[in-house]
C-alpha atoms as a PDB file:
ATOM      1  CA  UNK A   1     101.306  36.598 -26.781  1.00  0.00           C
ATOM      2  CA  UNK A   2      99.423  34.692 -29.827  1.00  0.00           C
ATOM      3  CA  UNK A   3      99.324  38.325 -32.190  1.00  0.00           C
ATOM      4  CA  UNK A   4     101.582  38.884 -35.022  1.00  0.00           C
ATOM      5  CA  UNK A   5      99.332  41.007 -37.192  1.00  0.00           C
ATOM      6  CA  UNK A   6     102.089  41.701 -39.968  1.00  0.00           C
ATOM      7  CA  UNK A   7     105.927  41.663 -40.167  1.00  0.00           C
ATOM      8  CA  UNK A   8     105.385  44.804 -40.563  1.00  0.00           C
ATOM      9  CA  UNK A   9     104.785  45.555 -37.468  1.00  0.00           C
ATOM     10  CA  UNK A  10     106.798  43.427 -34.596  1.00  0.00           C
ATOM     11  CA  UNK A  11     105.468  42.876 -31.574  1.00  0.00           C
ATOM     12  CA  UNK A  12     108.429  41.690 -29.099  1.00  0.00           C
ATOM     13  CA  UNK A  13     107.715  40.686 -24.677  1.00  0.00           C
ATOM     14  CA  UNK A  14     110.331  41.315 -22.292  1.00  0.00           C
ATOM     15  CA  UNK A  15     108.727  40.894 -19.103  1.00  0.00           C
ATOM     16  CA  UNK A  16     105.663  43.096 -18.589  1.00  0.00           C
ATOM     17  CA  UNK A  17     106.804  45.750 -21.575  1.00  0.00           C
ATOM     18  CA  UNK A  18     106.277  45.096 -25.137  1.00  0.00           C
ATOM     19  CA  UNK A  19     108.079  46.696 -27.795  1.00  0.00           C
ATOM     20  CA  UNK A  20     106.089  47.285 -31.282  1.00  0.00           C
ATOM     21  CA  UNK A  21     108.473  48.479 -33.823  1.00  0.00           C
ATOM     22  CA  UNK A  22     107.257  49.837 -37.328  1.00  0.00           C
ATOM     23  CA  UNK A  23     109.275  47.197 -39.492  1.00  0.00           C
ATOM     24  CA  UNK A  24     109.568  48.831 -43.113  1.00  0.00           C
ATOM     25  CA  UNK A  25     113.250  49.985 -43.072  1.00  0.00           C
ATOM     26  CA  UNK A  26     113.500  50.096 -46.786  1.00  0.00           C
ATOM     27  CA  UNK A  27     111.471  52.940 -46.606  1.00  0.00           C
ATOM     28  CA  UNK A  28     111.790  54.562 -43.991  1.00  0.00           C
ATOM     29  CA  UNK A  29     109.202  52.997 -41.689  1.00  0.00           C
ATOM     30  CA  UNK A  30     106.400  54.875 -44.585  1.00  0.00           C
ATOM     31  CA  UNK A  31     102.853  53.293 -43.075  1.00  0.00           C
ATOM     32  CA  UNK A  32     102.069  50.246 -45.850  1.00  0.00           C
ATOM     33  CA  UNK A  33      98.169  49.645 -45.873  1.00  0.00           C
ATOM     34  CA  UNK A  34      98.784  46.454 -43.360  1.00  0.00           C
ATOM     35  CA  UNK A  35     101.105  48.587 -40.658  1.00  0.00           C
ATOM     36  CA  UNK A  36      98.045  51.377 -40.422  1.00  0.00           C
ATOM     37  CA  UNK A  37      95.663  48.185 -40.012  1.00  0.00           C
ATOM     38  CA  UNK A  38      97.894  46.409 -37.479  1.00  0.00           C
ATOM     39  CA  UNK A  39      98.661  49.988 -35.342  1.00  0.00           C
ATOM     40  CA  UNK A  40      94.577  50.252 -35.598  1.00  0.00           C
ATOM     41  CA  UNK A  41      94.156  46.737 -33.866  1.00  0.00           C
ATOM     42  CA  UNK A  42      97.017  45.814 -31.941  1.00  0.00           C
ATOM     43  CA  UNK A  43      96.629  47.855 -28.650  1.00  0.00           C
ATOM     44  CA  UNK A  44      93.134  46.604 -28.041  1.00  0.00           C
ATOM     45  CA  UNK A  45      95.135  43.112 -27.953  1.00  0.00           C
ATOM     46  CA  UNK A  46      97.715  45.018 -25.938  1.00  0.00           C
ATOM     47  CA  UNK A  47      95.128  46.115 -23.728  1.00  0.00           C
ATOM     48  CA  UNK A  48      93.164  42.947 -22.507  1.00  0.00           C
ATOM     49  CA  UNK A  49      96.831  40.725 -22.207  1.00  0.00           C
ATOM     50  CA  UNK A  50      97.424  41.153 -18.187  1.00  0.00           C
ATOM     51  CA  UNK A  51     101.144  39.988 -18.740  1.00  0.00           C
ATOM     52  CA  UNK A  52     101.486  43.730 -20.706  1.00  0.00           C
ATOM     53  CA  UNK A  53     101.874  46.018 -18.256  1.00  0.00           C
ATOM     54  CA  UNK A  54     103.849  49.079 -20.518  1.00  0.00           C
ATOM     55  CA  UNK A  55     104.572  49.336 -24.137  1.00  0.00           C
ATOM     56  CA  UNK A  56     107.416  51.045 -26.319  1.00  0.00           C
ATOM     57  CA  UNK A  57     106.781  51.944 -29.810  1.00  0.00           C
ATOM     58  CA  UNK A  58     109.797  52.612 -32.194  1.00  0.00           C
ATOM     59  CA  UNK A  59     111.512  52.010 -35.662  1.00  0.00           C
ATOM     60  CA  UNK A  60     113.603  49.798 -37.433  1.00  0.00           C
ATOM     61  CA  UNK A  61     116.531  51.169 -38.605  1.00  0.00           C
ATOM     62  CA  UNK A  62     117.330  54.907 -39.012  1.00  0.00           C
ATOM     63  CA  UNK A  63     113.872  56.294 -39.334  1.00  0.00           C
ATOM     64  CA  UNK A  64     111.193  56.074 -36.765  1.00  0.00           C
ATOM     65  CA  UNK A  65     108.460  56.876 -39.760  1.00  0.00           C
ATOM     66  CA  UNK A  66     108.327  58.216 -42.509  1.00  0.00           C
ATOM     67  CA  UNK A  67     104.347  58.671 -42.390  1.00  0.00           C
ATOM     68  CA  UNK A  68     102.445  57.594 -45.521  1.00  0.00           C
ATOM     69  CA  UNK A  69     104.000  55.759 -48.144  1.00  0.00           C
ATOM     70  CA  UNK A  70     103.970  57.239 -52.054  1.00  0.00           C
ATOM     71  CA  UNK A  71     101.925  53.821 -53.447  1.00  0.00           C
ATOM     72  CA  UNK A  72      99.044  54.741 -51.243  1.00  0.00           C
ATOM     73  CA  UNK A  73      99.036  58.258 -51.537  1.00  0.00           C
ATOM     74  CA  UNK A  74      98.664  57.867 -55.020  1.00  0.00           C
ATOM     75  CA  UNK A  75      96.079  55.892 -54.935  1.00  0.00           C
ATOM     76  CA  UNK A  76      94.252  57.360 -52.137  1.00  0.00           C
ATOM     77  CA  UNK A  77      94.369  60.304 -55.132  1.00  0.00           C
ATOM     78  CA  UNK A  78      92.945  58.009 -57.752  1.00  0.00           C
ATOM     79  CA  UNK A  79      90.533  55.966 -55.643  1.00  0.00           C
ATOM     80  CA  UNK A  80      87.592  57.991 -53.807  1.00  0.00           C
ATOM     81  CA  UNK A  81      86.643  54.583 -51.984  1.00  0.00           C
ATOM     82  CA  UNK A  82      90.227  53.997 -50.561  1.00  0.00           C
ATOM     83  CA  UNK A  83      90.228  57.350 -49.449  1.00  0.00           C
ATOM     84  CA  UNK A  84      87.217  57.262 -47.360  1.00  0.00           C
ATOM     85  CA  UNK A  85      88.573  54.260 -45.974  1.00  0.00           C
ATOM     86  CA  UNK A  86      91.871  56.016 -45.466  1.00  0.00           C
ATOM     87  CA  UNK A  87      90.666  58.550 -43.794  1.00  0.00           C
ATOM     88  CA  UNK A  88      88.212  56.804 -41.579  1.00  0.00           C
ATOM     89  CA  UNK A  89      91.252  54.563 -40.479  1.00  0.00           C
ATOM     90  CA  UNK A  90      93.177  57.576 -39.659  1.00  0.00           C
ATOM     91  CA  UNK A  91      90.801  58.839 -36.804  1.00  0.00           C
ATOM     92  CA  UNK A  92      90.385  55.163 -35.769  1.00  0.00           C
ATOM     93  CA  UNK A  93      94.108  55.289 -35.330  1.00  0.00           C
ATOM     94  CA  UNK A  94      94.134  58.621 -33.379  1.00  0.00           C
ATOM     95  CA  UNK A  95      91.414  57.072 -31.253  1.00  0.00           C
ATOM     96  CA  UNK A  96      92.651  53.524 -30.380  1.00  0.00           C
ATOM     97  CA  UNK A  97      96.323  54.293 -29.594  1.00  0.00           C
ATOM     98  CA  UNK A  98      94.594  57.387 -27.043  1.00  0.00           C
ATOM     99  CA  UNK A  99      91.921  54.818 -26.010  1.00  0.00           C
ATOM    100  CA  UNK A 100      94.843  52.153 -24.974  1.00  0.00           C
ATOM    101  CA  UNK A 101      94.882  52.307 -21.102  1.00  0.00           C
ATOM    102  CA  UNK A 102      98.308  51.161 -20.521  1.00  0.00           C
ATOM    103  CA  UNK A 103     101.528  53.292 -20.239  1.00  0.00           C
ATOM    104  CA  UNK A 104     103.267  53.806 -24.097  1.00  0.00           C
ATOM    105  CA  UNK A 105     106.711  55.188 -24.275  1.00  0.00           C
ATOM    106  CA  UNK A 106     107.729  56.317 -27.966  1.00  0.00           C
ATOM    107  CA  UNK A 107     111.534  56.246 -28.468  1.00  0.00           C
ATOM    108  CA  UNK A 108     111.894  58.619 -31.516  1.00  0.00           C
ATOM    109  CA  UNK A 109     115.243  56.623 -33.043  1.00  0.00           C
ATOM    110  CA  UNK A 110     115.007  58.630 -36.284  1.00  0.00           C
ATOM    111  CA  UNK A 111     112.913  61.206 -37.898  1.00  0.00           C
ATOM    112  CA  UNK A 112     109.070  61.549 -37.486  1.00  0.00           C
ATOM    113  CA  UNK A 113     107.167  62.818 -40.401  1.00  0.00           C
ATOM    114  CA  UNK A 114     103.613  63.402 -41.286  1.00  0.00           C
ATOM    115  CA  UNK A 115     101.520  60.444 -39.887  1.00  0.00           C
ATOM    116  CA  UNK A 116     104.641  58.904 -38.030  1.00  0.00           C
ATOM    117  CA  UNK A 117     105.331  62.163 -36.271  1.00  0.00           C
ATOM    118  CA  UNK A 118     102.018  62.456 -35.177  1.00  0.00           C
ATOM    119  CA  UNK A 119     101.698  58.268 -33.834  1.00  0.00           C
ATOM    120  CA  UNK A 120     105.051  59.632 -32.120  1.00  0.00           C
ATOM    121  CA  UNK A 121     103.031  62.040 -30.340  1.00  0.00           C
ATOM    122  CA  UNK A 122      99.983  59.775 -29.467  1.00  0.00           C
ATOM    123  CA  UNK A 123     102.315  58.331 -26.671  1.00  0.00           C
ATOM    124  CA  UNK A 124     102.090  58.871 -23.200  1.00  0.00           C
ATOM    125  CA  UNK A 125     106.069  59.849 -22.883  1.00  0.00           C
ATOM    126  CA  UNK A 126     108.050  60.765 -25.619  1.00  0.00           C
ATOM    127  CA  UNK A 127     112.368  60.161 -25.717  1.00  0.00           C
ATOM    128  CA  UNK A 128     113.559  61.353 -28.680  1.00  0.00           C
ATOM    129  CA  UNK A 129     117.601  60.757 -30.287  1.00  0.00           C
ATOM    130  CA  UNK A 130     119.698  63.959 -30.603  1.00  0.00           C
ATOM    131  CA  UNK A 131     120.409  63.358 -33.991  1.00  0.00           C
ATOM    132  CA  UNK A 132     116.632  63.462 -35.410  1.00  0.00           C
ATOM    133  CA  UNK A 133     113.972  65.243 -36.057  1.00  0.00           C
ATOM    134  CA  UNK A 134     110.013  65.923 -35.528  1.00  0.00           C
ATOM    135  CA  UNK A 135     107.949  67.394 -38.617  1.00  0.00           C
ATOM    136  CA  UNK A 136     104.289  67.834 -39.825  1.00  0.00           C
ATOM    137  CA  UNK A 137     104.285  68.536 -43.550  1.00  0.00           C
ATOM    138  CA  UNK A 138     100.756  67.573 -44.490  1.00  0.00           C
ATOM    139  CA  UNK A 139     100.311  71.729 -45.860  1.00  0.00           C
ATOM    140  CA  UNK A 140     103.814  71.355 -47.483  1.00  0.00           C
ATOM    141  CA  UNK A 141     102.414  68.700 -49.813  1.00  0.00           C
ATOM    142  CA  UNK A 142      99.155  70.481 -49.867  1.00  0.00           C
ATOM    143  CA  UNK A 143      97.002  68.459 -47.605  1.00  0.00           C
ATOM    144  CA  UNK A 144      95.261  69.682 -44.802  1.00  0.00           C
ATOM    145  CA  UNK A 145      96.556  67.765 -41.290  1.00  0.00           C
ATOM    146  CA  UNK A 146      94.010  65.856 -40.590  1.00  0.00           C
ATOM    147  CA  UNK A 147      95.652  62.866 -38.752  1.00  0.00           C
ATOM    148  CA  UNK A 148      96.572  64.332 -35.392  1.00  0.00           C
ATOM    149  CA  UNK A 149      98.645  67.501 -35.814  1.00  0.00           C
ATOM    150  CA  UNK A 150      95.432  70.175 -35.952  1.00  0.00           C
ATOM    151  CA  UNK A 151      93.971  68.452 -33.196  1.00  0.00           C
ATOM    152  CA  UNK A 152      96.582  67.932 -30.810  1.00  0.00           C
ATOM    153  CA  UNK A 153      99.663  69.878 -31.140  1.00  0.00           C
ATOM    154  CA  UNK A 154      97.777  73.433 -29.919  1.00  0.00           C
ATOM    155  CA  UNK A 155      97.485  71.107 -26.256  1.00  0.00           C
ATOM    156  CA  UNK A 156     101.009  70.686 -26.416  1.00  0.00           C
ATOM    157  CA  UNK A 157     102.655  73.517 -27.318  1.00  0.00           C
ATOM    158  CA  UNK A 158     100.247  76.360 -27.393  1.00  0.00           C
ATOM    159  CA  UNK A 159      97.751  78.046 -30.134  1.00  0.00           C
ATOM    160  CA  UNK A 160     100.364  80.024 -32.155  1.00  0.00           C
ATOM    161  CA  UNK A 161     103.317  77.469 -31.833  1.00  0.00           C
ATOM    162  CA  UNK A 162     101.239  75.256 -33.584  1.00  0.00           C
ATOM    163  CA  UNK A 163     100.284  77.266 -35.997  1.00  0.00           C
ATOM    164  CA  UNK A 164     103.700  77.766 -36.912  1.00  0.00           C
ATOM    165  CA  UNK A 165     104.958  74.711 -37.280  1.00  0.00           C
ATOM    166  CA  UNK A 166     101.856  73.512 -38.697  1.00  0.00           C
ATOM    167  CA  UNK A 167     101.612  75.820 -41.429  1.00  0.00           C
ATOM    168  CA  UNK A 168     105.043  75.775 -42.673  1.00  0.00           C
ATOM    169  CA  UNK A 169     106.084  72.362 -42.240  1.00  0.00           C
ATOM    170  CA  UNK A 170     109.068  73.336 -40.126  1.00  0.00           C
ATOM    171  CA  UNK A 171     111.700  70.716 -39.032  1.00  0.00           C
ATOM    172  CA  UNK A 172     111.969  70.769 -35.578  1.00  0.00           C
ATOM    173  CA  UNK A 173     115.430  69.654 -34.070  1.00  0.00           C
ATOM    174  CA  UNK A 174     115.774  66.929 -30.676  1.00  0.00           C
ATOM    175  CA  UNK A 175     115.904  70.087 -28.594  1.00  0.00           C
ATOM    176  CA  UNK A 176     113.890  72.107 -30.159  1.00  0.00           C
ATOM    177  CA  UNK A 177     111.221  69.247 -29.598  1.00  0.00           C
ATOM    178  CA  UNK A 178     111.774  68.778 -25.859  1.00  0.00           C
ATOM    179  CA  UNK A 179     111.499  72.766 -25.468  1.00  0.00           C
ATOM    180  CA  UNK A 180     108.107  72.805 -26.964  1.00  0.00           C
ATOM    181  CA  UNK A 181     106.814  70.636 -25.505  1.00  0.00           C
ATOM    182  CA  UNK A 182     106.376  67.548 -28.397  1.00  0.00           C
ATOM    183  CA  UNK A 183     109.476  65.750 -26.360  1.00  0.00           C
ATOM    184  CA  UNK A 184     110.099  64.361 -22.665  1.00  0.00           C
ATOM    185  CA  UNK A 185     114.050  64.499 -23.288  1.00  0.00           C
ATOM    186  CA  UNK A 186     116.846  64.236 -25.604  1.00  0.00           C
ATOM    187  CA  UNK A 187     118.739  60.998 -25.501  1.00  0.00           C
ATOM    188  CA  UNK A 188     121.636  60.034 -27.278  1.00  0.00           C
ATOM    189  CA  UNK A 189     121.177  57.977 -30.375  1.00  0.00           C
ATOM    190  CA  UNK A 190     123.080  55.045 -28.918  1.00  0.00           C
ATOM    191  CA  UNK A 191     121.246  55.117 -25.390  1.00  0.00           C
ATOM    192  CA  UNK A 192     117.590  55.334 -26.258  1.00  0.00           C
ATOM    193  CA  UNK A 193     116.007  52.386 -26.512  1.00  0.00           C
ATOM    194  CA  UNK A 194     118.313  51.418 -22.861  1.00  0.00           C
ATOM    195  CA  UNK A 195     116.477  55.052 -21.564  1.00  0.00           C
ATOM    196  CA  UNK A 196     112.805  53.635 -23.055  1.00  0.00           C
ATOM    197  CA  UNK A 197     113.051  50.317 -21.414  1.00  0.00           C
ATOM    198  CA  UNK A 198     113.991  51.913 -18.376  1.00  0.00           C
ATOM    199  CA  UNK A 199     111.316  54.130 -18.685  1.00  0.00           C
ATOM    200  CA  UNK A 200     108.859  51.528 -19.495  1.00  0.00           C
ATOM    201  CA  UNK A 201     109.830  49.086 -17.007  1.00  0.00           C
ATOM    202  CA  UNK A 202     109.409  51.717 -14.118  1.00  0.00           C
ATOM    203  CA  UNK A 203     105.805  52.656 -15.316  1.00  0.00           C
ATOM    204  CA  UNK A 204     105.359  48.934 -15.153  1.00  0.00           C
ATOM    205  CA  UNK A 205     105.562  48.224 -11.335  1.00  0.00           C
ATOM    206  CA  UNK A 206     103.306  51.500 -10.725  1.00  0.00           C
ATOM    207  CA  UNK A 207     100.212  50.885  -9.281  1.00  0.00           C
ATOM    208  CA  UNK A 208      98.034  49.535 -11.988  1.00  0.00           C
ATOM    209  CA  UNK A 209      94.685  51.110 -11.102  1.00  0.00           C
ATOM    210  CA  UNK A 210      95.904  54.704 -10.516  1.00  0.00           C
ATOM    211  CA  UNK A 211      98.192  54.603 -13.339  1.00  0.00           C
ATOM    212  CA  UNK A 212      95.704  53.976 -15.945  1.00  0.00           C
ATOM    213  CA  UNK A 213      93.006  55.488 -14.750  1.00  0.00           C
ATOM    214  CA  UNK A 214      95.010  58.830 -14.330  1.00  0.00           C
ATOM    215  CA  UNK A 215      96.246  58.150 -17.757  1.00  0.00           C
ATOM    216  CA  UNK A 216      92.575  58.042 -19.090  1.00  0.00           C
ATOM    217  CA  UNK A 217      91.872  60.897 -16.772  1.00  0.00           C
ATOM    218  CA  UNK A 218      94.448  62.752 -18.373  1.00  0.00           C
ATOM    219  CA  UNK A 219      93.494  61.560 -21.970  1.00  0.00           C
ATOM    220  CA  UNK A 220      90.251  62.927 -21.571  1.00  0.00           C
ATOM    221  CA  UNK A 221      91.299  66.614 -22.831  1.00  0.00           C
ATOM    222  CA  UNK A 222      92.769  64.720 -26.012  1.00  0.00           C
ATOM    223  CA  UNK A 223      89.497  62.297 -26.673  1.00  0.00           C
ATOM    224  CA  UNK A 224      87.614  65.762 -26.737  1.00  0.00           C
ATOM    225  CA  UNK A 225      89.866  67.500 -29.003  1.00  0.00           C
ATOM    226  CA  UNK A 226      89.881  64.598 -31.295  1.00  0.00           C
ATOM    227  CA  UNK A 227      86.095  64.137 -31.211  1.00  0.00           C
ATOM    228  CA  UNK A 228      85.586  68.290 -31.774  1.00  0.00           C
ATOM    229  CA  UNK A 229      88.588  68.989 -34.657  1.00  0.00           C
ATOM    230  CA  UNK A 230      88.755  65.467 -36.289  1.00  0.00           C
ATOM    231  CA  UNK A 231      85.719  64.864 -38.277  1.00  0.00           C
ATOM    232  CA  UNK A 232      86.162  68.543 -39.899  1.00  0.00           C
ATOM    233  CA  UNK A 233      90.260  68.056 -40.467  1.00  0.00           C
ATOM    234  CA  UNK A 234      90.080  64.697 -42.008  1.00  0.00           C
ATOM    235  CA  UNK A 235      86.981  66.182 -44.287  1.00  0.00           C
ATOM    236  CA  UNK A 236      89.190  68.868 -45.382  1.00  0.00           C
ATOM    237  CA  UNK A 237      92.018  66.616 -45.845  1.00  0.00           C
ATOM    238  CA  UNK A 238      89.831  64.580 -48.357  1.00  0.00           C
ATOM    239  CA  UNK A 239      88.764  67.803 -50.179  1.00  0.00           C
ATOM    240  CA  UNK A 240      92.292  68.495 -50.363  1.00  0.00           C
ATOM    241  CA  UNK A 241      93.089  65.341 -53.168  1.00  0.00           C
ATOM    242  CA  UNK A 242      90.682  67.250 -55.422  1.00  0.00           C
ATOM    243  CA  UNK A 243      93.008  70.586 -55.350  1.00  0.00           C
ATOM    244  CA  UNK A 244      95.645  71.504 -58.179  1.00  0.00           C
ATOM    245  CA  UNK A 245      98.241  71.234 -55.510  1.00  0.00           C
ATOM    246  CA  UNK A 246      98.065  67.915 -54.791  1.00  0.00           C
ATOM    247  CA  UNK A 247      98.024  66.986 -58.771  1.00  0.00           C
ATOM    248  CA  UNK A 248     101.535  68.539 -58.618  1.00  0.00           C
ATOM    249  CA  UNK A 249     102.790  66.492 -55.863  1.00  0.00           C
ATOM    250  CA  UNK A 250     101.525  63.407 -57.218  1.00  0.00           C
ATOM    251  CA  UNK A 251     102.823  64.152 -60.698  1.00  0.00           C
ATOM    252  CA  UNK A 252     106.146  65.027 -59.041  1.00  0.00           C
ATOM    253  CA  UNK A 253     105.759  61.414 -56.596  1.00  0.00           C
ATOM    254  CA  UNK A 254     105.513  59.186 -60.165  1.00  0.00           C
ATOM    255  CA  UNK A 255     108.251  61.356 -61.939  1.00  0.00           C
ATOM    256  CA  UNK A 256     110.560  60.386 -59.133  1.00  0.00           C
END
């Protein structure tokens, strides 16, 4: 397996499942410019390597991801051109880890904010540790959610769910996660990446043809949201760095 695309971002074989873990512990796994590249690129690597038969995607440390990190916000606020770019990464993102054929197991080791909730999500099966949380606070900060949540989360949990957790910004608990739907099942902190090997390594001796192609099958009804909800939410989202809002939570960002 020749790719490393960052330290950022480790890529690790055991066998036919690789395990990419979001490397940026000092912060809280926050996505620097190079992970968002690397998480845009890798799986197409993943993808093509026949030795790869299941992936897990987690975090270092006690966070699984923090979503964006403050030094790019900032200047995704003071730069129109790197916030195009941003932005147009962010639905290439949503696309390529949906896109990726084989079977991707997310073990949730910490909490999943913003962008990193929402790569949580983009897995095929989700374990999550009883000690964490889910949460999409793109309105909180006053952006719209264009990177996933809008789009997806109504398939998962239902219309007004999503709204609710959407709009508010809610934390929502291990449990609370499985219940709605956003989770497979709570695992305790110390067992889950044992339970998301497991889980990995069983999807990896199913049938490959079946398996991904009812995967992509499946997939489908996400591909369409995206390609319907997308280019609107991420316009919005860009509108939204023009808003008095956002001035206050980037004025509060450098005060802190």
């Amino acid at each position: 397996m020749p790719y490393a695309p960052t330290p950022h971002v480790l890529v690790e074989q055991d066998g036919p499942v690789v395990v990419v873990t979001l490397n940026n512990p000092d912060e809280r796994n926050a996505l620097l410019d190079d992970m968002h590249a690397a998480l845009r690129e890798l799986w197409w690597d993943l993808a093509f390597d026949r030795s790869v038969r299941a992936a897990v995607i987690t975090g270092a440390g006690k966070a699984f991801s923090a979503g964006g990190n403050i030094p790019t916000f900032i200047r995704d606020y003071e730069d129109g051109e790197h916030r195009r770019m941003s932005l147009w990464g962010a639905r290439r993102l949503m696309e390529a880890m949906i896109e990726f054929p084989k079977p991707l197991v997310a073990a949730v080791n910490g909490p999943a904010v913003g962008l990193g909730c929402n790569i949580a999500l983009s897995a095929d099966l989700v374990l999550i540790a009883e000690s964490t949380f889910l949460a999409d606070t793109h309105v909180s900060i006053g952006l719209v959610c264009g990177d996933g949540g809008a789009a997806l989360w109504p398939l998962f949990m239902g219309f007004l769910r999503a709204k609710e957790y959407l709009l508010t910004g809610e934390r929502i608990p291990a449990a609370k996660a499985v219940e709605l739907g956003l989770a497979n099942r709570v695992v305790p902190d110390d067992q889950l990446m044992t339970e998301a090997l497991a889980l990995a390594n069983k999807l990896a001796l199913q049938p490959v043809q079946a398996l991904q192609e009812t995967k992509r099958a499946l997939n489908l009804h996400l591909q369409d949201a995206i390609t319907r909800v997308a280019p609107f939410a991420l316009a919005a989202e860009s509108e939204s760095f023009g808003s008095d809002d956002i001035r206050k939570t980037i004025e509060g960002f450098k005060r802190s």
